[in-house]
Protein backbone atom coordinates (compact mmCIF):
# COMPACT_ATOMS: atom_id res chain seq x y z
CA UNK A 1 66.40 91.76 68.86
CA UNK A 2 65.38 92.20 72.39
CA UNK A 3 67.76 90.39 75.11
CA UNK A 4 66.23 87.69 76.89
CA UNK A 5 67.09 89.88 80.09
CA UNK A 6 64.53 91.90 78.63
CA UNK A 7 61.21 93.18 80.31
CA UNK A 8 58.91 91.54 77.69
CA UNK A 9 60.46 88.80 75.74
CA UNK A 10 58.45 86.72 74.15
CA UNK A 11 58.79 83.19 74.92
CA UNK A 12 57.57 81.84 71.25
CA UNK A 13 59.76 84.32 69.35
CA UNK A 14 62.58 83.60 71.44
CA UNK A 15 62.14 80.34 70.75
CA UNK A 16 62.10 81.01 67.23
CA UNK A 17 65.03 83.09 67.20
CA UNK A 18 67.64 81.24 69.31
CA UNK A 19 66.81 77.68 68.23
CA UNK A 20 68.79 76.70 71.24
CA UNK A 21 69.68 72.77 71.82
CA UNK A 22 67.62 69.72 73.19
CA UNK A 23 68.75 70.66 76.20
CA UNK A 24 68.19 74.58 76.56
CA UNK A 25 64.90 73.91 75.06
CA UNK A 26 63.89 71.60 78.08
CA UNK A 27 65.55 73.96 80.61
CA UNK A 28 64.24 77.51 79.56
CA UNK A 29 61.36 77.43 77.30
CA UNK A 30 59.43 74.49 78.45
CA UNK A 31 59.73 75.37 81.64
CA UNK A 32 60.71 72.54 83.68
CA UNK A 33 60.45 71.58 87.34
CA UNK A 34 63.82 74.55 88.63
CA UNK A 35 64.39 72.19 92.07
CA UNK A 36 64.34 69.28 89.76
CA UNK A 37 67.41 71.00 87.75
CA UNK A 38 68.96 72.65 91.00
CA UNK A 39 69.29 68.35 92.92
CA UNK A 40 70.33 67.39 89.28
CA UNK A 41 72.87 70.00 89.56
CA UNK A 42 73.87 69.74 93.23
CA UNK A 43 74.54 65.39 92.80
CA UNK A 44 76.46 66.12 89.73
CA UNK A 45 78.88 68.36 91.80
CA UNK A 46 78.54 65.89 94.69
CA UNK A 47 80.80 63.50 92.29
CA UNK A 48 83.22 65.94 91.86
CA UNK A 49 86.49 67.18 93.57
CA UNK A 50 86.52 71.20 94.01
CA UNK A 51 89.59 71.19 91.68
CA UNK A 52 86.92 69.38 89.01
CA UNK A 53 83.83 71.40 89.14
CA UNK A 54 84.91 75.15 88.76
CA UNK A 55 83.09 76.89 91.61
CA UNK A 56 84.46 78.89 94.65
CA UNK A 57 81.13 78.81 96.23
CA UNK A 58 78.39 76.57 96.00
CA UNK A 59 74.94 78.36 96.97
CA UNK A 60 72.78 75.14 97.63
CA UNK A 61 70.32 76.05 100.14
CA UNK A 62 70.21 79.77 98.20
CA UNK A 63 69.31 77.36 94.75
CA UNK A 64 66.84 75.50 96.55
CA UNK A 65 65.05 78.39 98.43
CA UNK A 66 64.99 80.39 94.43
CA UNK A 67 63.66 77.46 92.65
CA UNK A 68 60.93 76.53 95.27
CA UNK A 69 59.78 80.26 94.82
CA UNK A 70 59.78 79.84 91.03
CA UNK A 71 58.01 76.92 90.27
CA UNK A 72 55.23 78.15 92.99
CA UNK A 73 54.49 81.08 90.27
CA UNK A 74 51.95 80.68 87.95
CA UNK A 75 53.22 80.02 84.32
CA UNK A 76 52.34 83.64 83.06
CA UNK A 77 54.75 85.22 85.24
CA UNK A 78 57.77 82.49 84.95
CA UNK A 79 60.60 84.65 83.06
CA UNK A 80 62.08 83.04 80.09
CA UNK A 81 65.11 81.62 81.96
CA UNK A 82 63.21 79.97 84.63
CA UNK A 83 65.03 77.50 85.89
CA UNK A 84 68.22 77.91 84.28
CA UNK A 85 71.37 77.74 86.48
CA UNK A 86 73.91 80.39 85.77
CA UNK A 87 77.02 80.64 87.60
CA UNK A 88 78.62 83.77 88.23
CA UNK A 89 82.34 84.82 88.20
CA UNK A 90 83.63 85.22 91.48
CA UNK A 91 84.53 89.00 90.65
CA UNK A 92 80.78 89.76 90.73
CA UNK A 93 78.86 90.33 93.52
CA UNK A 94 75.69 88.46 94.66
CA UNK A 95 73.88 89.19 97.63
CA UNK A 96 74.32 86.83 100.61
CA UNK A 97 77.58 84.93 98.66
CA UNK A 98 81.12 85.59 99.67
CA UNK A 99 83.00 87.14 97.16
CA UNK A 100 86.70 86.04 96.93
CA UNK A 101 87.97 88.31 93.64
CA UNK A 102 90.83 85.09 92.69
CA UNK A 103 92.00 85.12 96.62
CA UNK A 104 91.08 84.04 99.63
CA UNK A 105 92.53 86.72 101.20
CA UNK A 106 90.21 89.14 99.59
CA UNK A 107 86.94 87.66 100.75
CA UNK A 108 84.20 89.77 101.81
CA UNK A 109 80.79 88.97 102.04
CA UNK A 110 78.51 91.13 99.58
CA UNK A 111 75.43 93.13 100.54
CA UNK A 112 74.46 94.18 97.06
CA UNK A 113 73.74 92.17 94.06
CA UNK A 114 74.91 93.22 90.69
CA UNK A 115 72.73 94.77 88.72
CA UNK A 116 73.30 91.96 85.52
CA UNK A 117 73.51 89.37 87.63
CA UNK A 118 69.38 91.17 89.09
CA UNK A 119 68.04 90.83 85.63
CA UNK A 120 69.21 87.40 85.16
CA UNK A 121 67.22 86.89 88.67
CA UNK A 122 64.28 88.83 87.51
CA UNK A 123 64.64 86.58 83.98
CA UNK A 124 64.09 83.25 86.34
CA UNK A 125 67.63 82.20 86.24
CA UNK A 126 68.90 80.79 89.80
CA UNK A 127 72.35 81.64 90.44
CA UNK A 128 74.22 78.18 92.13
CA UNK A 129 77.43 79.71 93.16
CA UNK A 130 80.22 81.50 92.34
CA UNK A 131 82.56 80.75 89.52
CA UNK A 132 86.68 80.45 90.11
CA UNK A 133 88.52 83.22 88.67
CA UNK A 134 91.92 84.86 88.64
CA UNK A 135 93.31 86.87 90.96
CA UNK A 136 91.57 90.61 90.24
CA UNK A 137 91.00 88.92 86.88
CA UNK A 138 94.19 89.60 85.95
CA UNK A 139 96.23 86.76 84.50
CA UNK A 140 94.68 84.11 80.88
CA UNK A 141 95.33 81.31 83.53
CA UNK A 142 93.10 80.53 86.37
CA UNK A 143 95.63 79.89 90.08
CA UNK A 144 93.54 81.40 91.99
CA UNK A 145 95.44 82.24 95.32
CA UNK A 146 94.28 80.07 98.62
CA UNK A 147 91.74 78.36 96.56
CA UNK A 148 91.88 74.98 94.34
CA UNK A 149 93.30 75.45 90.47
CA UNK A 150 90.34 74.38 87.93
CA UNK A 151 91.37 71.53 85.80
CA UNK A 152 90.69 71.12 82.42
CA UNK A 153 87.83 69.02 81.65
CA UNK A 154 89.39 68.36 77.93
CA UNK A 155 93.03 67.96 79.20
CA UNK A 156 93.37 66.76 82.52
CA UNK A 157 96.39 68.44 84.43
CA UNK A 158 96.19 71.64 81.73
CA UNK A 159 94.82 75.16 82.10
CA UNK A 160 91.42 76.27 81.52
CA UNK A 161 92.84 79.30 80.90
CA UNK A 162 91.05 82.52 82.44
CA UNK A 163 90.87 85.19 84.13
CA UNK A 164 86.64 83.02 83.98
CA UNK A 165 88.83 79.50 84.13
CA UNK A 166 86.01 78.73 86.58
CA UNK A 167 83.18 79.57 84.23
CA UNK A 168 84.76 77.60 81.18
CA UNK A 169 85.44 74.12 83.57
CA UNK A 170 81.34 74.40 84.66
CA UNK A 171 79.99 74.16 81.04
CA UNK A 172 82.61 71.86 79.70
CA UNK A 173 82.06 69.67 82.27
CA UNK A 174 78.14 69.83 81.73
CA UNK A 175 77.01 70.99 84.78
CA UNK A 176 76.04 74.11 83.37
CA UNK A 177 74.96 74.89 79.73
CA UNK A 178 75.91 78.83 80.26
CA UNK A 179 77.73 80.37 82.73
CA UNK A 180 78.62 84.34 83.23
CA UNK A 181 82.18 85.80 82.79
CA UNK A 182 83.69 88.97 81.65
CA UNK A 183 86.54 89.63 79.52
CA UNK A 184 89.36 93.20 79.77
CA UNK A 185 92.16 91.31 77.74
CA UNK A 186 90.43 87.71 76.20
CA UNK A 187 88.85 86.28 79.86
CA UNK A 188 85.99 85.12 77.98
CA UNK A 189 87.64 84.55 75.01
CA UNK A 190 90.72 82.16 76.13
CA UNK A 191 88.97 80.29 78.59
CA UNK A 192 86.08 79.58 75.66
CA UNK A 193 89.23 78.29 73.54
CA UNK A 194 90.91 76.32 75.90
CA UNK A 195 87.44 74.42 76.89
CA UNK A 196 86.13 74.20 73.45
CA UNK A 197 83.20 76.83 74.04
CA UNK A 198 81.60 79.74 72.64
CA UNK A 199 81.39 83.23 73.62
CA UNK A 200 80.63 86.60 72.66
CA UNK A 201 82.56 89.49 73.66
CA UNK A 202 80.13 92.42 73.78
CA UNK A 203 80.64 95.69 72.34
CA UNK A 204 81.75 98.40 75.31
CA UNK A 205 79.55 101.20 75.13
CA UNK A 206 82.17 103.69 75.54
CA UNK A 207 85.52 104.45 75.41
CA UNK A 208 85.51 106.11 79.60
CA UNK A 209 83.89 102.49 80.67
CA UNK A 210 87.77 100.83 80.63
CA UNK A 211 89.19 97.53 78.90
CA UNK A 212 86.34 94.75 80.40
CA UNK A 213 82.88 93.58 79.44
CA UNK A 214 80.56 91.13 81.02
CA UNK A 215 79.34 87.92 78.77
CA UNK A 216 78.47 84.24 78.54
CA UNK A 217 80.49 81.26 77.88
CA UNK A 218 78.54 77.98 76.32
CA UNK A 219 77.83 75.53 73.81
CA UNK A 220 75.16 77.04 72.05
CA UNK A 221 76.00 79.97 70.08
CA UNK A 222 72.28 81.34 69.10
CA UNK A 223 71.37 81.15 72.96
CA UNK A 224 74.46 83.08 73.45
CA UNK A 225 73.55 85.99 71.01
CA UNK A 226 69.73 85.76 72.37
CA UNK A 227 71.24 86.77 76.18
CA UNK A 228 73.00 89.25 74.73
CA UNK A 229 70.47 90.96 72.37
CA UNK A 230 72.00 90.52 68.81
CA UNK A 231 70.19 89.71 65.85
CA UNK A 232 72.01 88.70 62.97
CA UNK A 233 73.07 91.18 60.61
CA UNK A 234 73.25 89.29 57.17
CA UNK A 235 76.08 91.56 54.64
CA UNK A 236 79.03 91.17 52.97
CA UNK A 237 82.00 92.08 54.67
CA UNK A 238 85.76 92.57 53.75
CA UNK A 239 87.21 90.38 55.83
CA UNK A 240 91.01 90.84 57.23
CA UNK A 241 92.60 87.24 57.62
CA UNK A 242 95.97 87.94 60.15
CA UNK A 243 97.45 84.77 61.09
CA UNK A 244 100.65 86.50 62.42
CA UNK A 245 100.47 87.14 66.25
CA UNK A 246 99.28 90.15 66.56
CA UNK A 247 101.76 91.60 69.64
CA UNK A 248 104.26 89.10 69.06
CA UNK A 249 104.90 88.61 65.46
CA UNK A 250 107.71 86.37 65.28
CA UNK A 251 105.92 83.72 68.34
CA UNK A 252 105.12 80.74 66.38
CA UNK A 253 101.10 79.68 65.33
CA UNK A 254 100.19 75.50 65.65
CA UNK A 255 99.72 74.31 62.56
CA UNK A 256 96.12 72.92 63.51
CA UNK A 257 95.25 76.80 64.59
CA UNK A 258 96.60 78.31 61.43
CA UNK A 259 94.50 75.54 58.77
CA UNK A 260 91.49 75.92 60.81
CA UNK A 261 91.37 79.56 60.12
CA UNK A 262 92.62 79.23 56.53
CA UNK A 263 90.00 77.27 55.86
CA UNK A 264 87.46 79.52 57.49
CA UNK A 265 88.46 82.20 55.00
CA UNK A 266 88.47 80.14 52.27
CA UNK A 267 84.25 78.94 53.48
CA UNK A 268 83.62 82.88 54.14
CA UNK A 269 84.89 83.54 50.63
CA UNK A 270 82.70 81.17 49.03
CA UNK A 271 79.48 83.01 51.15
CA UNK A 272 80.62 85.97 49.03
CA UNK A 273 82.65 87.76 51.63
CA UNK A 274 85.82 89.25 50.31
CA UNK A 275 89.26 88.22 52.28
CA UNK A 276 91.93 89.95 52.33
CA UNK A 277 95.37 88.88 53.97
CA UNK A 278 96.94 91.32 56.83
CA UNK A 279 100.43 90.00 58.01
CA UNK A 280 100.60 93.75 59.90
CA UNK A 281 99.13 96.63 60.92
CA UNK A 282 99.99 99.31 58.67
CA UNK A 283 99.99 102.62 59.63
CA UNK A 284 99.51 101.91 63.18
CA UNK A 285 101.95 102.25 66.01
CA UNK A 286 101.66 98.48 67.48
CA UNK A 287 104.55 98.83 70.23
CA UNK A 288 102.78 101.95 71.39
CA UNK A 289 99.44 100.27 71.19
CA UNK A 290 100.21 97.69 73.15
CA UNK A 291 102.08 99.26 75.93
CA UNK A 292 98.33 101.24 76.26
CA UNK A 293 96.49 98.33 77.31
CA UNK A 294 99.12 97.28 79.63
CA UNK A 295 99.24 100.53 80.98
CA UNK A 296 95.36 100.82 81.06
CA UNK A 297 95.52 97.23 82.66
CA UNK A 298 97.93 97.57 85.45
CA UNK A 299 96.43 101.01 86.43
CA UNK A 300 93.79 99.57 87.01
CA UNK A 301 95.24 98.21 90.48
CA UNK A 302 96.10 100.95 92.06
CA UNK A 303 93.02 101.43 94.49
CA UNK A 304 93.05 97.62 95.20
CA UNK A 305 94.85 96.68 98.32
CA UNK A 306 97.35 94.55 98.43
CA UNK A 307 97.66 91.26 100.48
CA UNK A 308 100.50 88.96 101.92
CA UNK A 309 100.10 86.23 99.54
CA UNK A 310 99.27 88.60 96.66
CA UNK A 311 100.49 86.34 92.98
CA UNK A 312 104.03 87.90 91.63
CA UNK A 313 102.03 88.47 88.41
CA UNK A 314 99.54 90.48 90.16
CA UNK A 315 102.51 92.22 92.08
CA UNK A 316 104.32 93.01 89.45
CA UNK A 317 101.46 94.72 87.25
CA UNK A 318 100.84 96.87 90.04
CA UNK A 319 104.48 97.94 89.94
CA UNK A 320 104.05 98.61 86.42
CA UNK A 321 100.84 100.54 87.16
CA UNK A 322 102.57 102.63 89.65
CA UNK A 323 105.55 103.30 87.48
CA UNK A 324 103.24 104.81 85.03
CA UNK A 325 101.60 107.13 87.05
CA UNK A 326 98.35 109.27 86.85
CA UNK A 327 99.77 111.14 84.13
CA UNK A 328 100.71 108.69 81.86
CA UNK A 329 97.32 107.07 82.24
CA UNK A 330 95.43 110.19 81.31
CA UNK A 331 97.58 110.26 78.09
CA UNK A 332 96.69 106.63 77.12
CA UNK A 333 92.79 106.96 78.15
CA UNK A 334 93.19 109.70 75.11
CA UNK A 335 94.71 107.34 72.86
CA UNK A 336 91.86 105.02 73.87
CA UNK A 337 89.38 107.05 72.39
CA UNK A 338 91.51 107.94 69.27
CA UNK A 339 91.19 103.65 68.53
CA UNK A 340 88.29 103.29 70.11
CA UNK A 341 84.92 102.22 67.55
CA UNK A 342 83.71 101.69 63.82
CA UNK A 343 85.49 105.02 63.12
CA UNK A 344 88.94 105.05 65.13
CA UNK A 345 91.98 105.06 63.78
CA UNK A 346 92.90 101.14 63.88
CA UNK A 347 89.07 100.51 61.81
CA UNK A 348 90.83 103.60 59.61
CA UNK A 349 94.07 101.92 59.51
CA UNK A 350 92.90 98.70 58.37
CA UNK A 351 90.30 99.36 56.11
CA UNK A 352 88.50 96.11 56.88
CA UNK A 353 84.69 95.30 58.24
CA UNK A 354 86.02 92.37 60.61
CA UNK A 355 89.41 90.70 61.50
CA UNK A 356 89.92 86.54 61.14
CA UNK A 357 92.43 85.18 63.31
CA UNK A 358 93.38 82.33 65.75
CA UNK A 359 92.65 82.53 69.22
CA UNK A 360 95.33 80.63 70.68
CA UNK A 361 98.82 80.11 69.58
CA UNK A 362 99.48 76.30 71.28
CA UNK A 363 97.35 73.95 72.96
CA UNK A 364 96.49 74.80 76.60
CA UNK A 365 100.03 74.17 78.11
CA UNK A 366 100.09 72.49 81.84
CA UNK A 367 99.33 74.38 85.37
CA UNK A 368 102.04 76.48 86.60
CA UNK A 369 103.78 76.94 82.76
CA UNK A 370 103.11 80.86 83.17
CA UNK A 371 103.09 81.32 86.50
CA UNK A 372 106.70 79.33 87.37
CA UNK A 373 108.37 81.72 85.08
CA UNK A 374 109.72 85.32 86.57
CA UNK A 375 106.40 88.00 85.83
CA UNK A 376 107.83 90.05 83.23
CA UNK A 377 108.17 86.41 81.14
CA UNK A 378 104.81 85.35 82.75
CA UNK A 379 103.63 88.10 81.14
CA UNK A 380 104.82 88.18 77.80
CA UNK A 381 104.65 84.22 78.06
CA UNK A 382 100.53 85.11 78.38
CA UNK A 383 100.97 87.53 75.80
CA UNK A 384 102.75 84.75 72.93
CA UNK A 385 99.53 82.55 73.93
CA UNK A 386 96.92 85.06 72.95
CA UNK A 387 98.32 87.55 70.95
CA UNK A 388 95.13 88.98 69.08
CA UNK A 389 92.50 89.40 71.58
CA UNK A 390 93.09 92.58 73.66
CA UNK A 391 92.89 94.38 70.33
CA UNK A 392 89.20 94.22 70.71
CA UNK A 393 89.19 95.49 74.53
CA UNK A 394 90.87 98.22 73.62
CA UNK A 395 88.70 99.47 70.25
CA UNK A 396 86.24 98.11 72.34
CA UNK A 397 83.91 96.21 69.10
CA UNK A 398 82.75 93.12 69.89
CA UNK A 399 84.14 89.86 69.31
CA UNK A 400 83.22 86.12 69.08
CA UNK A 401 85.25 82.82 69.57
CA UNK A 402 84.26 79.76 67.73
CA UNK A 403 85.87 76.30 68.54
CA UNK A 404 86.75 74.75 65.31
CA UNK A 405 86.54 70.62 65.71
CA UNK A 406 87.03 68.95 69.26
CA UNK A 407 90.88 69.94 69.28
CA UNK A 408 90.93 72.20 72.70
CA UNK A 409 92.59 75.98 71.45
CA UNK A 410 91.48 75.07 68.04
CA UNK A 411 89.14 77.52 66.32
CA UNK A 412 88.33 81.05 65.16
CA UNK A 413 88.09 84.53 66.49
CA UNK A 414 85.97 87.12 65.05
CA UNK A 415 86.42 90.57 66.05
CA UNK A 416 84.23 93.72 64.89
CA UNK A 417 86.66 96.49 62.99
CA UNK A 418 84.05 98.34 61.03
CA UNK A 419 80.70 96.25 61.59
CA UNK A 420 78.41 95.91 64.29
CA UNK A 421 77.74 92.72 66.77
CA UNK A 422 75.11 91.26 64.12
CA UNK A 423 77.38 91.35 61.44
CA UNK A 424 79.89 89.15 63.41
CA UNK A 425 77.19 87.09 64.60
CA UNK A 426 75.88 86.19 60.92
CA UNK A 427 79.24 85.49 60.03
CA UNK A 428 79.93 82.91 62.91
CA UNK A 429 76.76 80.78 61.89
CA UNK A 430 78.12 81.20 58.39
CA UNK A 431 80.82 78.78 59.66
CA UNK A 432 78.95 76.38 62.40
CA UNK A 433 78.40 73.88 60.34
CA UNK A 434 82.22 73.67 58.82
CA UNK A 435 83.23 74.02 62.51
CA UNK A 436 81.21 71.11 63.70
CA UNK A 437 82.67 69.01 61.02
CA UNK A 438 86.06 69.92 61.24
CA UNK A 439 86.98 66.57 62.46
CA UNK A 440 84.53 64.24 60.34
């Protein structure tokens, strides 16, 4: 299926294909009045404190000015996102908008805009502002340095989690019904779970492009797969079911997290899948795994500069980074590759098409519960939270996060071992409609 960022979508088949909500169905493909949705937008945020709404920047004038231009087109050249509103995270550059990277030490304003972020313009969507995110995108939590913290729209005084907190707090708190993120160790993924969202990780193209991917967080799963270009895939897959933490076997699993998934399996059974339980990886060196992506991760911060009132998280990972050296690094890009895709050695190791698990170990904890603790524990604190997500980053197959019921960190993940994006996507409609009812 073509993306809706593509040249010559369709607007009746993508209609067809997404069969998006009330909502997106007003917004995109009837083709509203876009300043009618931008003042909608802008006196929603009006009622809100910055802590409330999510965003770092607020573009009004820049909204107005794009939807004027918009609705003055004639209707054969409106793009099939005309009118939506689409946040982006603040590690993303947009022409004319400060960018802040999680600090307000770090602000610059940017020339250039990036090039997703140009086909979502060239699509019709307006872009209102700038999403909060963590500093350099680095932590699950969203304490953005010198700005406001995001609160969580489902648990007041709790995490939205992160590094796109911002992102997640804008469509939970229906201001937006899709906002941009990206995700190089579960930032789309743990923010989607904490707010009760969807998302798709997408598949990295290849191994040399590092740990992150750019995506969507929403409500509406089809629309979701529509921006991103996946069709479903419909086959039957042999399905891994791990509820042990993945890096951090022995940190406990709610009980609400692990009966959600159970039950998933059980409802992907019965749509002929075959499970099959993993409490390990066999024949896989998970210590040595692991210490890859944090090597990958914190060596990543060695060109950024760093600033007085840099986070100790942050700190520390660049410590780590520089610890490892160039050397080391080289050596785990290798192993990269080695797990990397549908044939590496973890999709060899575990012999399965896609991997069931939780997505969050315990409810989205309070503000500060990570970063009050020394960084090595903030770390590994992070780590006990989310334990199965940067597998995916680091194989680099896509993924997909499902809430299961209304309980925030309740649902299922859905990572790609052996099978491509639309095989994951069929199987997360497979289980909408058990998800939705969860709490019936």
């Amino acid at each position: 299926m073509q993306s809706l960022l593509g040249k010559c979508a369709c607007r009746s088949q993508i209609r067809d294909d997404c069969h998006a909500s009330t909502l997106l169905r007003a917004r995109v493909y009837a083709m509203p009045c876009a300043r009618d949705a931008v003042e909608e937008f802008i006196a929603a945020l009006a009622a809100l404190e910055p802590q409330e709404h999510g965003f770092s920047y607020i573009a009004a004038d820049q909204a107005r000015w794009r939807a004027d231009y918009l609705d003055a087109l004639p209707a054969s050249r409106r793009g099939p996102l005309h009118g939506l509103l689409i946040p982006i995270k603040d590690l993303s550059d947009v022409a004319g908008m400060p960018t802040t990277l999680g600090s307000a030490e770090r602000s610059y304003q940017a020339q250039r805009t990036n090039p997703l972020v140009e086909r979502l313009e060239a699509a019709g969507a307006i872009i209102p502002g700038k999403s909060v995110a963590a500093e350099l995108g680095m932590t699950g939590y969203t304490e953005p340095v010198g700005q406001p913290t995001p609160d969580n729209p489902l648990l007041a005084g709790c995490t939205p989690g992160g590094s796109s907190g911002g992102a997640a707090v804008a469509v939970a708190r229906g201001l937006v019904p899709v906002a941009h993120g990206s995700d190089g160790g579960g930032s789309l993924r743990i923010p989607a779970a904490a707010c009760g969202l969807s998302t798709i990780k997408p598949e990295r193209r290849h191994p040399g492009a590092g740990l992150a991917t750019a995506g969507f967080l929403g409500t509406d799963l089809r629309f979701l797969a529509a921006l991103s270009g996946i069709r479903q895939d419909p086959r039957r897959l042999k399905v891994g079911l791990m509820l042990t933490p993945l890096w951090t076997p022995d940190a406990p699993v709610s009980a609400p997290a692990r009966t959600a998934v159970t039950y998933a399996a059980h409802q992907l059974a019965n749509k002929g899948h075959e499970i099959v339980e993993i409490p390990y990886l066999a024949g896989v060196n998970v210590p040595q795994l692991f210490h890859a992506f944090r090597t990958i991760f914190s060596t990543s911060l060695q060109q950024v500069p760093r600033t007085p009132q840099e986070s100790a998280i942050v700190s520390w990972l660049r410590e780590c980074g520089r610890k490892a050296g160039e050397n080391h690094r080289r050596e785990t890009l290798e192993l990269l590759h080695a797990v990397s895709g549908p044939q590496g050695s973890i999709a060899q190791a575990l012999e399965v098409d896609l991997l069931l698990s939780p997505m969050l170990t315990y409810p989205p904890p309070p503000h500060h519960h990570f970063s009050d603790r020394d960084p090595e524990e903030n770390f590994w604190e992070q780590t006990r939270w989310s334990p199965w997500a940067s597998l995916f980053n680091l194989t680099g197959m896509s993924a997909i996060y499902q809430p299961w019921g209304a309980t925030p960190g309740v649902g299922v993940h859905l990572g790609a071992i052996r099978c491509r994006p639309g095989a994951v996507y069929h199987a997360a409609l497979e289980l909408e409609e058990y998800a939705h009812d969860w709490d019936a």
